[in-house]
PDB file of N, CA and C in Angstrom:
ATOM      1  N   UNK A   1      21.707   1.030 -16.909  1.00  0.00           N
ATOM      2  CA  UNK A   1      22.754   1.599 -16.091  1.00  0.00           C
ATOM      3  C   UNK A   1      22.739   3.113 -16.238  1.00  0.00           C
ATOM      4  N   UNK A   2      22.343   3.900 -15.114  1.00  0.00           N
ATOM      5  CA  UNK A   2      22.702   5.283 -15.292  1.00  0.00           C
ATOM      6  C   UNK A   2      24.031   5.884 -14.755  1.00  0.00           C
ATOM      7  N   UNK A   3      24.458   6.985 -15.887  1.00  0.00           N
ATOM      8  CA  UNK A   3      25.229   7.674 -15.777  1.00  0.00           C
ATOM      9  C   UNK A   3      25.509   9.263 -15.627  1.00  0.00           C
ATOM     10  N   UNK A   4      26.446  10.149 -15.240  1.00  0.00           N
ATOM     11  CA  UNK A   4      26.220  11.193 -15.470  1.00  0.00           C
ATOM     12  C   UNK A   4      27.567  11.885 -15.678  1.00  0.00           C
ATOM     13  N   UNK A   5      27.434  12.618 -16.803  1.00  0.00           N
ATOM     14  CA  UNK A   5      28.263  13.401 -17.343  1.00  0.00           C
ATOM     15  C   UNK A   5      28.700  14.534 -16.615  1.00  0.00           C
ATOM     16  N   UNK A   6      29.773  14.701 -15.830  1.00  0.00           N
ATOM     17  CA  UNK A   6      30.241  16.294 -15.306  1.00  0.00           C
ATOM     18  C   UNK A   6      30.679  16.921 -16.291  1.00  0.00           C
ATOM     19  N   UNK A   7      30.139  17.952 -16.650  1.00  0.00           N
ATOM     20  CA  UNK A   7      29.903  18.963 -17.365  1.00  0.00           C
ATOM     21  C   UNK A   7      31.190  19.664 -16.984  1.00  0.00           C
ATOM     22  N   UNK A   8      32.025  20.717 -18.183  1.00  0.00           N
ATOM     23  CA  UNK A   8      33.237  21.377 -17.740  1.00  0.00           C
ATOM     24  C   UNK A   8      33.367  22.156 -16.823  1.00  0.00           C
ATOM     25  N   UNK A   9      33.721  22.570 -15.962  1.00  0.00           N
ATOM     26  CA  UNK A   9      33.435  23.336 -15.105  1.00  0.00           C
ATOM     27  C   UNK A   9      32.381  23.666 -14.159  1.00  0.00           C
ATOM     28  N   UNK A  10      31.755  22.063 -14.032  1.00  0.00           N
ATOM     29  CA  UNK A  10      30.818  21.994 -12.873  1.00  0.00           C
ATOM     30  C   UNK A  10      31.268  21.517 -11.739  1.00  0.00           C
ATOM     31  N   UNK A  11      30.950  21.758 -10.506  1.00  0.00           N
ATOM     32  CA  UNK A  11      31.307  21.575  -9.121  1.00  0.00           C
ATOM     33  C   UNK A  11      31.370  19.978  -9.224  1.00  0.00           C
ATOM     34  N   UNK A  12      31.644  19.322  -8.897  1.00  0.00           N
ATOM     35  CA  UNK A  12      31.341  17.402  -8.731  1.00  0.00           C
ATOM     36  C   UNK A  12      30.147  17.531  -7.649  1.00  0.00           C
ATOM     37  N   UNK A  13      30.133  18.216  -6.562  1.00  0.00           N
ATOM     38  CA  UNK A  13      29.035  18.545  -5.564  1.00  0.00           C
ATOM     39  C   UNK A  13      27.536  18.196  -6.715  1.00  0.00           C
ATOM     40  N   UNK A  14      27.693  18.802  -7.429  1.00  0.00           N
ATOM     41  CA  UNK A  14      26.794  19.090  -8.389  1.00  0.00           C
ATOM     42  C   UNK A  14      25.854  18.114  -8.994  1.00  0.00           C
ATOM     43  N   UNK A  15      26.963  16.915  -9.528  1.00  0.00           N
ATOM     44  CA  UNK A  15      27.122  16.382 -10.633  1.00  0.00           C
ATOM     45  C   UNK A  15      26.221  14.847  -9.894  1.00  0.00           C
ATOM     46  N   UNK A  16      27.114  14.697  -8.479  1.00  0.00           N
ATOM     47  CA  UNK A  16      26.380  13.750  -7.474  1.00  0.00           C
ATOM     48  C   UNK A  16      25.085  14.051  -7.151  1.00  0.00           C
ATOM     49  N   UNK A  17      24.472  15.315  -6.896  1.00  0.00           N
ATOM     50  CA  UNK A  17      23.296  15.781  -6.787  1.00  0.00           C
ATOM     51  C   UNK A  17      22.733  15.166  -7.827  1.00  0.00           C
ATOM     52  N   UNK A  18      22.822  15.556  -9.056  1.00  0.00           N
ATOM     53  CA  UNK A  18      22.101  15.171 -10.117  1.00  0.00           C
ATOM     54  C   UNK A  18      22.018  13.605 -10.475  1.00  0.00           C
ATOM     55  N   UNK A  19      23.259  12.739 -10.303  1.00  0.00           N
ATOM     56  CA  UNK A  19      22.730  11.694  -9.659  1.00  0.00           C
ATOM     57  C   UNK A  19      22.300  10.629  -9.045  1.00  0.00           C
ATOM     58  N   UNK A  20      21.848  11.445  -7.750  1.00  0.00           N
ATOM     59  CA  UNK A  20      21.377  11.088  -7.350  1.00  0.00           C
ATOM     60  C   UNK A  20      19.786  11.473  -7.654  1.00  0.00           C
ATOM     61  N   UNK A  21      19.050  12.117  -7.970  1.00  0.00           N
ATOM     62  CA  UNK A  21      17.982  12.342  -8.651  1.00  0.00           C
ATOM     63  C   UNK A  21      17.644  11.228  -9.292  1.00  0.00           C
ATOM     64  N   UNK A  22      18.536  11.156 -10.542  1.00  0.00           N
ATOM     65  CA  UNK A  22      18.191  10.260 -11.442  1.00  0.00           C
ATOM     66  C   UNK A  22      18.118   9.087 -10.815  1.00  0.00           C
ATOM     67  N   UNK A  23      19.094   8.745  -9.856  1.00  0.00           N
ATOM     68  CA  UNK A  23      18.413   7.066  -9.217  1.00  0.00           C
ATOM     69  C   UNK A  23      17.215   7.114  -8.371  1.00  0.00           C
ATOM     70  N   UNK A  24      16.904   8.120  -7.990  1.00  0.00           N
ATOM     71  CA  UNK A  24      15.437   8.231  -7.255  1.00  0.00           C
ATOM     72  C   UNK A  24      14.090   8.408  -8.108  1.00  0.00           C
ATOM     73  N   UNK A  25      14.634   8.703  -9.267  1.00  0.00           N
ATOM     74  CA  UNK A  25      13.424   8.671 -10.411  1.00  0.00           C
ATOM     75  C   UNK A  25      13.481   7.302 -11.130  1.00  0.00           C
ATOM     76  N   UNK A  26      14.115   6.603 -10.863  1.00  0.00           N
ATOM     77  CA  UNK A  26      14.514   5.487 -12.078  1.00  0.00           C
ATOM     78  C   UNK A  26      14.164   4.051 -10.550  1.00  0.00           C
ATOM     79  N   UNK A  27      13.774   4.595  -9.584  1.00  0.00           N
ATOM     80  CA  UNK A  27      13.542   3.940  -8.389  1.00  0.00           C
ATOM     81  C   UNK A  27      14.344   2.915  -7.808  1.00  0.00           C
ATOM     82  N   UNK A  28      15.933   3.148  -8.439  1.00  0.00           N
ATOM     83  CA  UNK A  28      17.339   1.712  -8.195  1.00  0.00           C
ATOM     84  C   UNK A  28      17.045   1.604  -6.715  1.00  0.00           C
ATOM     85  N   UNK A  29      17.380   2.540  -5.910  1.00  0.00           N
ATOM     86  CA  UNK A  29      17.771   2.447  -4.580  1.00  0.00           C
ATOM     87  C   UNK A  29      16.224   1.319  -4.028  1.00  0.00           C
ATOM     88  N   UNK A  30      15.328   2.334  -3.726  1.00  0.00           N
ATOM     89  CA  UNK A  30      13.670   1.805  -3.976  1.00  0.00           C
ATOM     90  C   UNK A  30      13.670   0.145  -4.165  1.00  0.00           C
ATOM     91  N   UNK A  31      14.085  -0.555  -5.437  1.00  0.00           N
ATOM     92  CA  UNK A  31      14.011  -1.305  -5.648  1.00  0.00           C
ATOM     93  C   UNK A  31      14.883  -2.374  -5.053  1.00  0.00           C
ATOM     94  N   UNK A  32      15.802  -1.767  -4.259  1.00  0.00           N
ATOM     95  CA  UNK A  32      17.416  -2.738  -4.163  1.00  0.00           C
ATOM     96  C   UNK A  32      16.694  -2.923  -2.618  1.00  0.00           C
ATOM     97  N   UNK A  33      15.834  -2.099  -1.974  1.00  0.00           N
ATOM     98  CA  UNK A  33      15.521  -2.194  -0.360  1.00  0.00           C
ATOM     99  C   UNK A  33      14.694  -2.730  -0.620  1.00  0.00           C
ATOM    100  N   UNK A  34      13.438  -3.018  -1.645  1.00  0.00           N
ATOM    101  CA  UNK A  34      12.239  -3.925  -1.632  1.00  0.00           C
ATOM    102  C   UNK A  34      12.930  -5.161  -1.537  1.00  0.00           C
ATOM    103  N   UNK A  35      14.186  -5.540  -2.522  1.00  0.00           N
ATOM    104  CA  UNK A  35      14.200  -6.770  -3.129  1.00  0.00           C
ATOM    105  C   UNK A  35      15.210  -7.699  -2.134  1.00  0.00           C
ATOM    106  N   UNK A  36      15.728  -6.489  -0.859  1.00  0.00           N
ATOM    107  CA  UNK A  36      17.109  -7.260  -0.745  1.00  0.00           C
ATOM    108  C   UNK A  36      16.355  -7.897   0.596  1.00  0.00           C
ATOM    109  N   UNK A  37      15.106  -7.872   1.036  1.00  0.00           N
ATOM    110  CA  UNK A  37      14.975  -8.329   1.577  1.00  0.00           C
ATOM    111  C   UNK A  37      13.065  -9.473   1.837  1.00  0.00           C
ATOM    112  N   UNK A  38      12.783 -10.519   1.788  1.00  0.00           N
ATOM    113  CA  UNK A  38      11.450 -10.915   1.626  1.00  0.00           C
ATOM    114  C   UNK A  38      10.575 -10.286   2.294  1.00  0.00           C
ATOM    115  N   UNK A  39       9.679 -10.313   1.489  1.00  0.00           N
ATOM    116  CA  UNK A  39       8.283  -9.730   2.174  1.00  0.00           C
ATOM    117  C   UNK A  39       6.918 -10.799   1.660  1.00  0.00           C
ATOM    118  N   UNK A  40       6.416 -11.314   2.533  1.00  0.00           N
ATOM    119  CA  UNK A  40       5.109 -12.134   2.869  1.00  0.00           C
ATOM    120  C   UNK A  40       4.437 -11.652   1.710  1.00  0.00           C
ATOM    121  N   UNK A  41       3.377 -12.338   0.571  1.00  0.00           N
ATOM    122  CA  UNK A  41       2.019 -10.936   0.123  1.00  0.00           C
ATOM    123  C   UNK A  41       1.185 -11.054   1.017  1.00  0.00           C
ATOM    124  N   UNK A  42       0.914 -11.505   1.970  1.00  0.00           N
ATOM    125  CA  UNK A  42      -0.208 -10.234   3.017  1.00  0.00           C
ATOM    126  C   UNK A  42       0.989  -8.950   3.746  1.00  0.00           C
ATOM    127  N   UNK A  43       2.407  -9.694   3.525  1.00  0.00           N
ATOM    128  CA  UNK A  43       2.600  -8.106   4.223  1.00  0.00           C
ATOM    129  C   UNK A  43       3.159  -7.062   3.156  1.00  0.00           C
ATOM    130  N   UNK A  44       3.037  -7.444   2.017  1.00  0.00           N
ATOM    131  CA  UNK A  44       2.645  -6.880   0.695  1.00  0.00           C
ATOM    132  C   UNK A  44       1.553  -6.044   0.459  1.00  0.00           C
ATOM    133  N   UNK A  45       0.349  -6.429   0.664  1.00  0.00           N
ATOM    134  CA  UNK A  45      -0.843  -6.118   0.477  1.00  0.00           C
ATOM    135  C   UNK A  45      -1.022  -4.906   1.706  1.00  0.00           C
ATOM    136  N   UNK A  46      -0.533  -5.341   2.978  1.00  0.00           N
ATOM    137  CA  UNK A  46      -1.099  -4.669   4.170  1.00  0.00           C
ATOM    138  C   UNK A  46      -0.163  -2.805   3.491  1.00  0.00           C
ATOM    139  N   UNK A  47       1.113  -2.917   3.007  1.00  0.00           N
ATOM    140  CA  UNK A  47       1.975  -1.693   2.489  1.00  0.00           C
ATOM    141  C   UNK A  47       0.970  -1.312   1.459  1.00  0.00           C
ATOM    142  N   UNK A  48       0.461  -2.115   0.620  1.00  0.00           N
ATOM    143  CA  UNK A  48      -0.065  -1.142  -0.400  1.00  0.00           C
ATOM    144  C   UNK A  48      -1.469  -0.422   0.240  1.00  0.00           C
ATOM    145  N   UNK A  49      -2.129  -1.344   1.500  1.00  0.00           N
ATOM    146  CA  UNK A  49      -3.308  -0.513   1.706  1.00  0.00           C
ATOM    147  C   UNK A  49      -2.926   0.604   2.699  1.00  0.00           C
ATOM    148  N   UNK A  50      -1.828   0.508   3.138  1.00  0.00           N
ATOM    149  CA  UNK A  50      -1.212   1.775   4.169  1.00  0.00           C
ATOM    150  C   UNK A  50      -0.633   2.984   3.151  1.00  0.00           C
ATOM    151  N   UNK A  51      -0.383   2.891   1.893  1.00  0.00           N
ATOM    152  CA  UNK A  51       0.096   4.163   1.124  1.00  0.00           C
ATOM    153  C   UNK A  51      -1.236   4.172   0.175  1.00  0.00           C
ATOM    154  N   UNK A  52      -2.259   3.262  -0.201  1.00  0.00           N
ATOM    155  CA  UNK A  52      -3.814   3.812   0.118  1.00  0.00           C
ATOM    156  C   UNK A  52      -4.181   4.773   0.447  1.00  0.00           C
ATOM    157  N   UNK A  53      -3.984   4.370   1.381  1.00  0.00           N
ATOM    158  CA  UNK A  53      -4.417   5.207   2.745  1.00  0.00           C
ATOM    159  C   UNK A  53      -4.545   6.538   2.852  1.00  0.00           C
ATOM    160  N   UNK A  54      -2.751   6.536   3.236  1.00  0.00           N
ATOM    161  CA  UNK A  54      -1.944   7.727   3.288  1.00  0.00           C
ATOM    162  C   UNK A  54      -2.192   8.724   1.367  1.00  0.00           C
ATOM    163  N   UNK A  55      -2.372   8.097   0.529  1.00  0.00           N
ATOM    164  CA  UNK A  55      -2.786   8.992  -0.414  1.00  0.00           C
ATOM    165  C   UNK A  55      -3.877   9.327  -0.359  1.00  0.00           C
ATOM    166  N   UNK A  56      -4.802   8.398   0.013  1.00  0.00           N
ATOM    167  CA  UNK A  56      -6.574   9.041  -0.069  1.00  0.00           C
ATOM    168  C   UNK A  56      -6.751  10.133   0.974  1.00  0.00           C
ATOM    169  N   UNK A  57      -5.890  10.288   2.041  1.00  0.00           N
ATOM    170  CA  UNK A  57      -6.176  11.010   2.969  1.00  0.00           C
ATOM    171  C   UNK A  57      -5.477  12.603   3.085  1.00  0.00           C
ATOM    172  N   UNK A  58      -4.659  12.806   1.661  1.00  0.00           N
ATOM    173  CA  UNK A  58      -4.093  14.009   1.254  1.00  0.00           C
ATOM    174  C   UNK A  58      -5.467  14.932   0.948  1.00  0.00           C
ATOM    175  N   UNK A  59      -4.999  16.064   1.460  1.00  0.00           N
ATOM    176  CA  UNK A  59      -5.271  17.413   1.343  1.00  0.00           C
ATOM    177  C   UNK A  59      -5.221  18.133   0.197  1.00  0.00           C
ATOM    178  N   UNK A  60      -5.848  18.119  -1.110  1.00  0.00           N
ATOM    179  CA  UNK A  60      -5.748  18.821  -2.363  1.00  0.00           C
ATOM    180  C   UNK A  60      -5.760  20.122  -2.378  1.00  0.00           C
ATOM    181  N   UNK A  61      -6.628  20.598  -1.329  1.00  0.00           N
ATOM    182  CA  UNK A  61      -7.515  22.074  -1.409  1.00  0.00           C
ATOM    183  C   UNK A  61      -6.511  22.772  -1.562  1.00  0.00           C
ATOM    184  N   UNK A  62      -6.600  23.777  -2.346  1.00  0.00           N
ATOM    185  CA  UNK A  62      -5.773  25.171  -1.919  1.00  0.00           C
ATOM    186  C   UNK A  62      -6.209  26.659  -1.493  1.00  0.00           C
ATOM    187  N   UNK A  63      -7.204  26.269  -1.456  1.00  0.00           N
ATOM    188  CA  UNK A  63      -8.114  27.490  -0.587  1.00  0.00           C
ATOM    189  C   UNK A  63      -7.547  27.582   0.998  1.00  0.00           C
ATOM    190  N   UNK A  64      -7.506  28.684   1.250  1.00  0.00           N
ATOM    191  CA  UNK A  64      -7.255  29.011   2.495  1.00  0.00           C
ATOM    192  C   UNK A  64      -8.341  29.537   3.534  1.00  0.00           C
TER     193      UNK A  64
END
């Protein structure tokens, strides 16, 4: 279960920012949209070869 401490005199704006971070690193949300709904494994498989994909086909270079 994550939590977060508002700090004295921090905005609450703030405090929600932060997290929300932490549930995007800890992948809750991520996980609650995989799970809340079935998925086939071929249409399992077909997502993992589409972010494959989409990673093999990134741009590293930093040369201009």
């Amino acid at each position: 279960m994550l939590s977060t401490i508002v700090k004295k005199n921090e905005p609450i704006e703030k405090a929600i920012r932060r997290f929300e971070t932490e549930c995007r690193k800890a992948r809750i949300i991520q996980t609650f949209i995989e799970k809340s709904n079935y998925t086939s494994p071929s249409q399992r498989r077909h997502q993992m070869r589409k972010r494959k994909k989409r990673i093999d086909n990134l741009d590293y270079s930093f040369e201009h």
